[in-house]
C-alpha atoms as a PDB file:
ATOM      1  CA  UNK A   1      96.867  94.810 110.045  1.00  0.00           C
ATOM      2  CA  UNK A   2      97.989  93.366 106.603  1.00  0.00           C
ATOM      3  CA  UNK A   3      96.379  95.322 104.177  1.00  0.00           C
ATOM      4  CA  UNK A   4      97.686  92.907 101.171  1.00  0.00           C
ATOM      5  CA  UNK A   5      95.566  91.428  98.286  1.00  0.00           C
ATOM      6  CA  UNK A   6      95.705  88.573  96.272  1.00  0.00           C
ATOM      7  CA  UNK A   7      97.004  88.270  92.963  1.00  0.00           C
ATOM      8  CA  UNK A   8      94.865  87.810  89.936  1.00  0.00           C
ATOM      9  CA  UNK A   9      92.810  84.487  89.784  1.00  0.00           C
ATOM     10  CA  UNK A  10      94.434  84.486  86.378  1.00  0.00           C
ATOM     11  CA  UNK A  11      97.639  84.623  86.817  1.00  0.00           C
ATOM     12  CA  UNK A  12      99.015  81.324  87.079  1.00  0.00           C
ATOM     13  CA  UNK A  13     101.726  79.406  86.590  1.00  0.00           C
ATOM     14  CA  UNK A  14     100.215  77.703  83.260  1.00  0.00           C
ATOM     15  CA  UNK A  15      99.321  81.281  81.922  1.00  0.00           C
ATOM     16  CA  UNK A  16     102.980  82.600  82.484  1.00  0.00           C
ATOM     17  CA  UNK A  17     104.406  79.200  80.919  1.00  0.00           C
ATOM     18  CA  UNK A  18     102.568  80.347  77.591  1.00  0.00           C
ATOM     19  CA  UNK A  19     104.343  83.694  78.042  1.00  0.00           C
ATOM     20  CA  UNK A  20     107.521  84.888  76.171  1.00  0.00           C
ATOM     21  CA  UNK A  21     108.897  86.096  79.398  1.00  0.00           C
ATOM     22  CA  UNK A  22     111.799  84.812  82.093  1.00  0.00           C
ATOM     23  CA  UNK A  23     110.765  87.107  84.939  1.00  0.00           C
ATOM     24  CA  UNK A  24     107.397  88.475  86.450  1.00  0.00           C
ATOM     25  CA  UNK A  25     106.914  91.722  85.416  1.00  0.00           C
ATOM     26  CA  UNK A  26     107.826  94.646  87.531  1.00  0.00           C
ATOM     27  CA  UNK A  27     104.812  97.479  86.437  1.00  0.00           C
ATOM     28  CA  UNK A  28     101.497  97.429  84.860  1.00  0.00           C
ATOM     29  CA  UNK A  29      98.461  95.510  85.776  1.00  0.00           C
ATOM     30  CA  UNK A  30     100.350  91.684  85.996  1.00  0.00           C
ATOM     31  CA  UNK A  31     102.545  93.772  88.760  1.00  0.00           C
ATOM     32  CA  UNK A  32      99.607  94.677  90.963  1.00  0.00           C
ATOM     33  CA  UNK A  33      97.530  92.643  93.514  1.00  0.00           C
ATOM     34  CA  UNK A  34      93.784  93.613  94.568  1.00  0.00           C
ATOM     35  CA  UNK A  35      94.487  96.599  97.040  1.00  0.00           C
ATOM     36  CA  UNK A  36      93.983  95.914 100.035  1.00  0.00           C
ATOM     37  CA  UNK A  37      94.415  99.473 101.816  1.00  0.00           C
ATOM     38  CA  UNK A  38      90.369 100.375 101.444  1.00  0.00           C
ATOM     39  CA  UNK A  39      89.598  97.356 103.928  1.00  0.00           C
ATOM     40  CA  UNK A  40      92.460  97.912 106.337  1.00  0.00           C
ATOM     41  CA  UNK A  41      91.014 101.493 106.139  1.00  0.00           C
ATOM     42  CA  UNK A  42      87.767 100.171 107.183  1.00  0.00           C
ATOM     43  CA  UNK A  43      88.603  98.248 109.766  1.00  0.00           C
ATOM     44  CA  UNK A  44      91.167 100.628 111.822  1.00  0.00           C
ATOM     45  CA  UNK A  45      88.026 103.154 111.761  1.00  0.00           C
ATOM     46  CA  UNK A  46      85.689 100.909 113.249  1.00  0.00           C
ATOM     47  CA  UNK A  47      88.085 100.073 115.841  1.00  0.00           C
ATOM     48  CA  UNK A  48      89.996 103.386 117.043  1.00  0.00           C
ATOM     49  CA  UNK A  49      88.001 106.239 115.007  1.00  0.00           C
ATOM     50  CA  UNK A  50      84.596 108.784 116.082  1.00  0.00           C
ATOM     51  CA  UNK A  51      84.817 110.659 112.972  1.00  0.00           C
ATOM     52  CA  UNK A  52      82.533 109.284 110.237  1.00  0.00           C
ATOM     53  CA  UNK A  53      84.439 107.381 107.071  1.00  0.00           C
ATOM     54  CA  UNK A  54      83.274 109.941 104.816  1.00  0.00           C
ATOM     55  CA  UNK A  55      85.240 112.631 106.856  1.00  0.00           C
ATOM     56  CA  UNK A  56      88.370 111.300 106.875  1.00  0.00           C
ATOM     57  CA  UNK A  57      88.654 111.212 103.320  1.00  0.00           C
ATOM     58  CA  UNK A  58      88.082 114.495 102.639  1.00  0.00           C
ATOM     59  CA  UNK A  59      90.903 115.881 102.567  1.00  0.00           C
ATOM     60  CA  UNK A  60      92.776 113.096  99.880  1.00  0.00           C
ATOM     61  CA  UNK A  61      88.944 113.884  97.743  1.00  0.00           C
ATOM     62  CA  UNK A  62      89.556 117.725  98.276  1.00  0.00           C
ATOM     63  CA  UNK A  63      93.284 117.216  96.655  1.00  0.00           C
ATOM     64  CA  UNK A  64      92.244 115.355  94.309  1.00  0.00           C
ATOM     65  CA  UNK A  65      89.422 117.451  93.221  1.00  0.00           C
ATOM     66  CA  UNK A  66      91.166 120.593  93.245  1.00  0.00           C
ATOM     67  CA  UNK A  67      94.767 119.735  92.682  1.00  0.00           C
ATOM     68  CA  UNK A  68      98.202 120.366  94.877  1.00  0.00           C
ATOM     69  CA  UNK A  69     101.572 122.180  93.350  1.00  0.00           C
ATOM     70  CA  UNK A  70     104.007 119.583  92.526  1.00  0.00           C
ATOM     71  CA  UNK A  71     107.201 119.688  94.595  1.00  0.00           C
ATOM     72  CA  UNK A  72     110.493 118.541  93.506  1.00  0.00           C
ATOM     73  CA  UNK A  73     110.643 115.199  95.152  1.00  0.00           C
ATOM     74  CA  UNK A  74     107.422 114.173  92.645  1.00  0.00           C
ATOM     75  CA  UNK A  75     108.751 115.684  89.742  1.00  0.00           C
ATOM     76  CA  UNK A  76     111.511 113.954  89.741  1.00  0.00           C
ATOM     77  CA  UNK A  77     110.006 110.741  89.957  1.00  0.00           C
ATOM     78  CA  UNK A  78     107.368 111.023  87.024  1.00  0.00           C
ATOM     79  CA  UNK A  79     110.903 112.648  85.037  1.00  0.00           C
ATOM     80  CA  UNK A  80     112.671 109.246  85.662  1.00  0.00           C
ATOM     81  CA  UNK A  81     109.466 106.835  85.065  1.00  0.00           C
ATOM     82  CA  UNK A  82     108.201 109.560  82.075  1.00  0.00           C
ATOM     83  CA  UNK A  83     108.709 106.802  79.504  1.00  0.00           C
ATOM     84  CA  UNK A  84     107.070 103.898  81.435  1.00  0.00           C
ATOM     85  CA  UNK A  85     103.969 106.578  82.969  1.00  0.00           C
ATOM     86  CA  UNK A  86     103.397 107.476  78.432  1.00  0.00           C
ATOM     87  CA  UNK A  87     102.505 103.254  78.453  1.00  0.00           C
ATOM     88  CA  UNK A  88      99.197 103.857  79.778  1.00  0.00           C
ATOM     89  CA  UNK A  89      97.052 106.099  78.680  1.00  0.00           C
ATOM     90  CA  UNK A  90      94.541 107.169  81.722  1.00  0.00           C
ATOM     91  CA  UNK A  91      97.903 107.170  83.545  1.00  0.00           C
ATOM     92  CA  UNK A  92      99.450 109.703  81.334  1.00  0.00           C
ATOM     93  CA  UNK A  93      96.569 111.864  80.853  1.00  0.00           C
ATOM     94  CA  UNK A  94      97.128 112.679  84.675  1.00  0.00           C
ATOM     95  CA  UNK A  95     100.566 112.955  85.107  1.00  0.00           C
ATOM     96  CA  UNK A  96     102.520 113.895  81.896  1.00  0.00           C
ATOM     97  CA  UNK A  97     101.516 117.256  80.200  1.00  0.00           C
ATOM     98  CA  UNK A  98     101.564 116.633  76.275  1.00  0.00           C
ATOM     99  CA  UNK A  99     103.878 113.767  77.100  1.00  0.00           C
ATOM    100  CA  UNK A 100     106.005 115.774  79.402  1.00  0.00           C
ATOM    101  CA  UNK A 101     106.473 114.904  82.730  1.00  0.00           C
ATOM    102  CA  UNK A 102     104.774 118.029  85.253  1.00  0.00           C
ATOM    103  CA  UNK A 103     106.744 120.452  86.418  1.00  0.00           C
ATOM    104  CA  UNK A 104     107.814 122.131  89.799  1.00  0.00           C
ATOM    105  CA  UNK A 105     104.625 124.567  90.338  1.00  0.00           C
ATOM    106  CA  UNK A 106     102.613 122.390  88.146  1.00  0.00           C
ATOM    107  CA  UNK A 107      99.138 121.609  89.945  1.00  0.00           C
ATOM    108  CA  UNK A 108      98.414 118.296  89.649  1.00  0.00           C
ATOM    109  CA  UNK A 109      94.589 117.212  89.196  1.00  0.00           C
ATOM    110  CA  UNK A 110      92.768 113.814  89.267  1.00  0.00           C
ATOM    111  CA  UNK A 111      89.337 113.952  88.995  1.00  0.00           C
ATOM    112  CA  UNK A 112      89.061 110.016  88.811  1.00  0.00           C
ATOM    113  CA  UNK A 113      90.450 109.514  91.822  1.00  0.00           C
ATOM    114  CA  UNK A 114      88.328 112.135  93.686  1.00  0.00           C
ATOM    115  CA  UNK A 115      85.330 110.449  92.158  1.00  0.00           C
ATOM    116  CA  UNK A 116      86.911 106.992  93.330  1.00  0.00           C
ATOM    117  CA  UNK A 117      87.240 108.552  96.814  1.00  0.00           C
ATOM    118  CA  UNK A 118      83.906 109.923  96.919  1.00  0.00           C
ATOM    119  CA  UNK A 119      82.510 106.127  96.260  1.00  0.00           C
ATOM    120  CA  UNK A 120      84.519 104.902  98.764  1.00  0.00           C
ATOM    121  CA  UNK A 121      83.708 107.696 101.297  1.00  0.00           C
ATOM    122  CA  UNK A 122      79.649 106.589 100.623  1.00  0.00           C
ATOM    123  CA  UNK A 123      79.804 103.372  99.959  1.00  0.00           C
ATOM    124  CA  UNK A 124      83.292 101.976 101.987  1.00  0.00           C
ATOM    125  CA  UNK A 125      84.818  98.681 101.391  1.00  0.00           C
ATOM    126  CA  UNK A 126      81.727  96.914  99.936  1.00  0.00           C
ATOM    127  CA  UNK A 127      82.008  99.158  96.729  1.00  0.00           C
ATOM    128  CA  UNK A 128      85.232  99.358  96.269  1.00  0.00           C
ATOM    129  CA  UNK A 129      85.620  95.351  96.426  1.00  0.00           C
ATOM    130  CA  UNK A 130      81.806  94.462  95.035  1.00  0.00           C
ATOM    131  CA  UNK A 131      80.573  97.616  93.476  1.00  0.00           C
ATOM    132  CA  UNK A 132      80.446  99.187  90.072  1.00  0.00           C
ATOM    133  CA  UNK A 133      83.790 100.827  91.068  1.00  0.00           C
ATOM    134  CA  UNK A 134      85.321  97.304  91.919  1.00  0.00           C
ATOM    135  CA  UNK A 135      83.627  96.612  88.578  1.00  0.00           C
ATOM    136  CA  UNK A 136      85.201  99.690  86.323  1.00  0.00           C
ATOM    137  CA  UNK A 137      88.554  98.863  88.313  1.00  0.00           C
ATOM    138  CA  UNK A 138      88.903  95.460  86.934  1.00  0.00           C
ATOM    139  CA  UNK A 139      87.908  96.615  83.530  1.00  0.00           C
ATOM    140  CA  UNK A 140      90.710  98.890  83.111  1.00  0.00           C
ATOM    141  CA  UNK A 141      92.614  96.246  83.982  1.00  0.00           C
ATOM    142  CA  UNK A 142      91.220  93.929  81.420  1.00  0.00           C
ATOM    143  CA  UNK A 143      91.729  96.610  79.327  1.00  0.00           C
ATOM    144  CA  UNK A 144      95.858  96.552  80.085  1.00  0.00           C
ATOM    145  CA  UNK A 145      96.238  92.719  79.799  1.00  0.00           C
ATOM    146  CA  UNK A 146      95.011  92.049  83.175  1.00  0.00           C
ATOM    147  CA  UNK A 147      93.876  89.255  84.822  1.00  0.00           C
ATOM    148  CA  UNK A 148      92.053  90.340  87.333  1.00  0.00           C
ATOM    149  CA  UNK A 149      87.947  89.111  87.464  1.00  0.00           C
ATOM    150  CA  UNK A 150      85.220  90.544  89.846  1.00  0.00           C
ATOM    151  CA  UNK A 151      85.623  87.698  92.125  1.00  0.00           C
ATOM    152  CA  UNK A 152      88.980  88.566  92.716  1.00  0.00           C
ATOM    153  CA  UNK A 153      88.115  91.792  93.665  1.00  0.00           C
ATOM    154  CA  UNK A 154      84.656  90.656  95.516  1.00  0.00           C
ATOM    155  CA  UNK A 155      86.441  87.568  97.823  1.00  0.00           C
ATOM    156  CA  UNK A 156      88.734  90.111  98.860  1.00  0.00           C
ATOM    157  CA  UNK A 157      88.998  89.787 103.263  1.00  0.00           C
ATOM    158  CA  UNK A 158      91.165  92.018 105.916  1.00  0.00           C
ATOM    159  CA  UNK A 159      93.263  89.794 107.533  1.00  0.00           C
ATOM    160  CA  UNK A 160      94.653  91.005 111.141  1.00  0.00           C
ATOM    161  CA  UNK A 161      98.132  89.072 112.150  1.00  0.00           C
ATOM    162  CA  UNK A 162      99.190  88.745 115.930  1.00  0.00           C
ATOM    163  CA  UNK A 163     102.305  90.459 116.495  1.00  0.00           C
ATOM    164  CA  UNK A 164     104.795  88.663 118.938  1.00  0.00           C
ATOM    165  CA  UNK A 165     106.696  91.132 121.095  1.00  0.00           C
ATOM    166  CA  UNK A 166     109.856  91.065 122.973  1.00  0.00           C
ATOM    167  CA  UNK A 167     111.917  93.339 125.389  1.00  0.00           C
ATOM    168  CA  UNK A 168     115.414  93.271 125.114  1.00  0.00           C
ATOM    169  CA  UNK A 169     116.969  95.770 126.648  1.00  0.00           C
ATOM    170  CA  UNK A 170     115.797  99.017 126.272  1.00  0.00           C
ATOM    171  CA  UNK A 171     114.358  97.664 122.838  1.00  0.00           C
ATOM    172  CA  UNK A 172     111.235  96.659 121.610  1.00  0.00           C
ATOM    173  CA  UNK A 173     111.628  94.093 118.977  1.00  0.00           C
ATOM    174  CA  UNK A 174     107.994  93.016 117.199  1.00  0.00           C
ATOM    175  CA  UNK A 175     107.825  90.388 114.718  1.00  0.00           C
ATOM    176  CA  UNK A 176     105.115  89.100 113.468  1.00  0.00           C
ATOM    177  CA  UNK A 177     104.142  84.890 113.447  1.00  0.00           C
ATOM    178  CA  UNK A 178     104.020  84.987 109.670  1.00  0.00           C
ATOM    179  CA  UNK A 179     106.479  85.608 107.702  1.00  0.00           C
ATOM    180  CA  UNK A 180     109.544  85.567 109.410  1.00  0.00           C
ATOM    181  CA  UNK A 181     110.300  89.184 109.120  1.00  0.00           C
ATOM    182  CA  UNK A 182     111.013  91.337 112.112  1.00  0.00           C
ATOM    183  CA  UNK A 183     111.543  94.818 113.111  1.00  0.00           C
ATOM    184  CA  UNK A 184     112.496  96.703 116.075  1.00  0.00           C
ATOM    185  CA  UNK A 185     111.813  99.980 117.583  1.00  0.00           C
ATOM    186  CA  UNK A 186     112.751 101.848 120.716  1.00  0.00           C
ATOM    187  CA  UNK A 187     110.614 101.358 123.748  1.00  0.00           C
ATOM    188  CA  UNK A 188     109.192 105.146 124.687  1.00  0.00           C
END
């Protein structure tokens, strides 16, 4: 399953001429691709699951909703990226505390992404590539500098790759065609 999106129709090699910059940049909304998890999502549960969509986002929509206690390993990471989380505003408002990162014990809350959840738990793929959520998520990212459009978002397809496998030994090595980049695991 490759669950990756496009870039922005936008971003070109034309519109990053006419920009003072050497490099791509590394965060914000020229960083980013359409997701592409929500279809892969789809498709795996119409192809191995009996639960209904809905329930098996519950849980993410019920720790979103209602918050989790921040462990360590997280509050670490929004410490380190504090300065670069403080850029964006809808981003900070969730995880930094009156500019602070959160804390050990802190319980983390995001209502937005329980209500994005709940659309996608109702309304799967189709409205989170074509609906008014696909529609509010390429706003904010207008809003950033973004060049994302609703097409982008709406021409967005699941792509399944074949895998090529191959024994050797007592090891199962599974590339697949496209790219050229392998991996290998041990055959159980």
């Amino acid at each position: 399953m490759n669950s990756s999106g496009v870039a922005a129709s936008g971003a070109t090699s034309a519109y990053y001429r006419t920009q003072a910059t050497a490099t791509m940049p590394l965060d914000g909304p020229h960083a980013v691709s359409v997701p592409g998890e929500v279809a892969a999502w789809e498709v795996i549960h119409q192809r191995f699951c009996t639960k209904p969509f809905a329930q098996l986002l519950d849980g993410a929509i019920g720790y979103a909703e209602n918050g989790f206690r921040c462990l360590l390993a997280l509050v670490a990471g929004l410490a380190s990226n504090a300065r670069k989380l403080a850029q964006f505003p809808s981003t900070a408002s969730v995880l930094l505390r009156r500019g602070a990162p959160l804390q050990a014990g802190d319980v983390l809350v995001n209502a937005d992404l329980a209500r994005s959840l709940q659309l996608v738990a109702t309304g799967g793929a189709d409205e989170f590539y074509r609906g008014d959520l696909a529609r509010r998520m390429v706003q904010g990212l207008e809003a950033g500098g973004g060049l994302f459009t609703v097409a982008d978002f709406a021409g967005h397809r699941q792509r399944s790759t074949s895998l090529l496998r191959r024994p050797i030994g007592a090891i199962l090595c599974i590339r697949r065609a496209r790219p050229r980049r392998a991996f290998c695991s041990w055959r159980c």
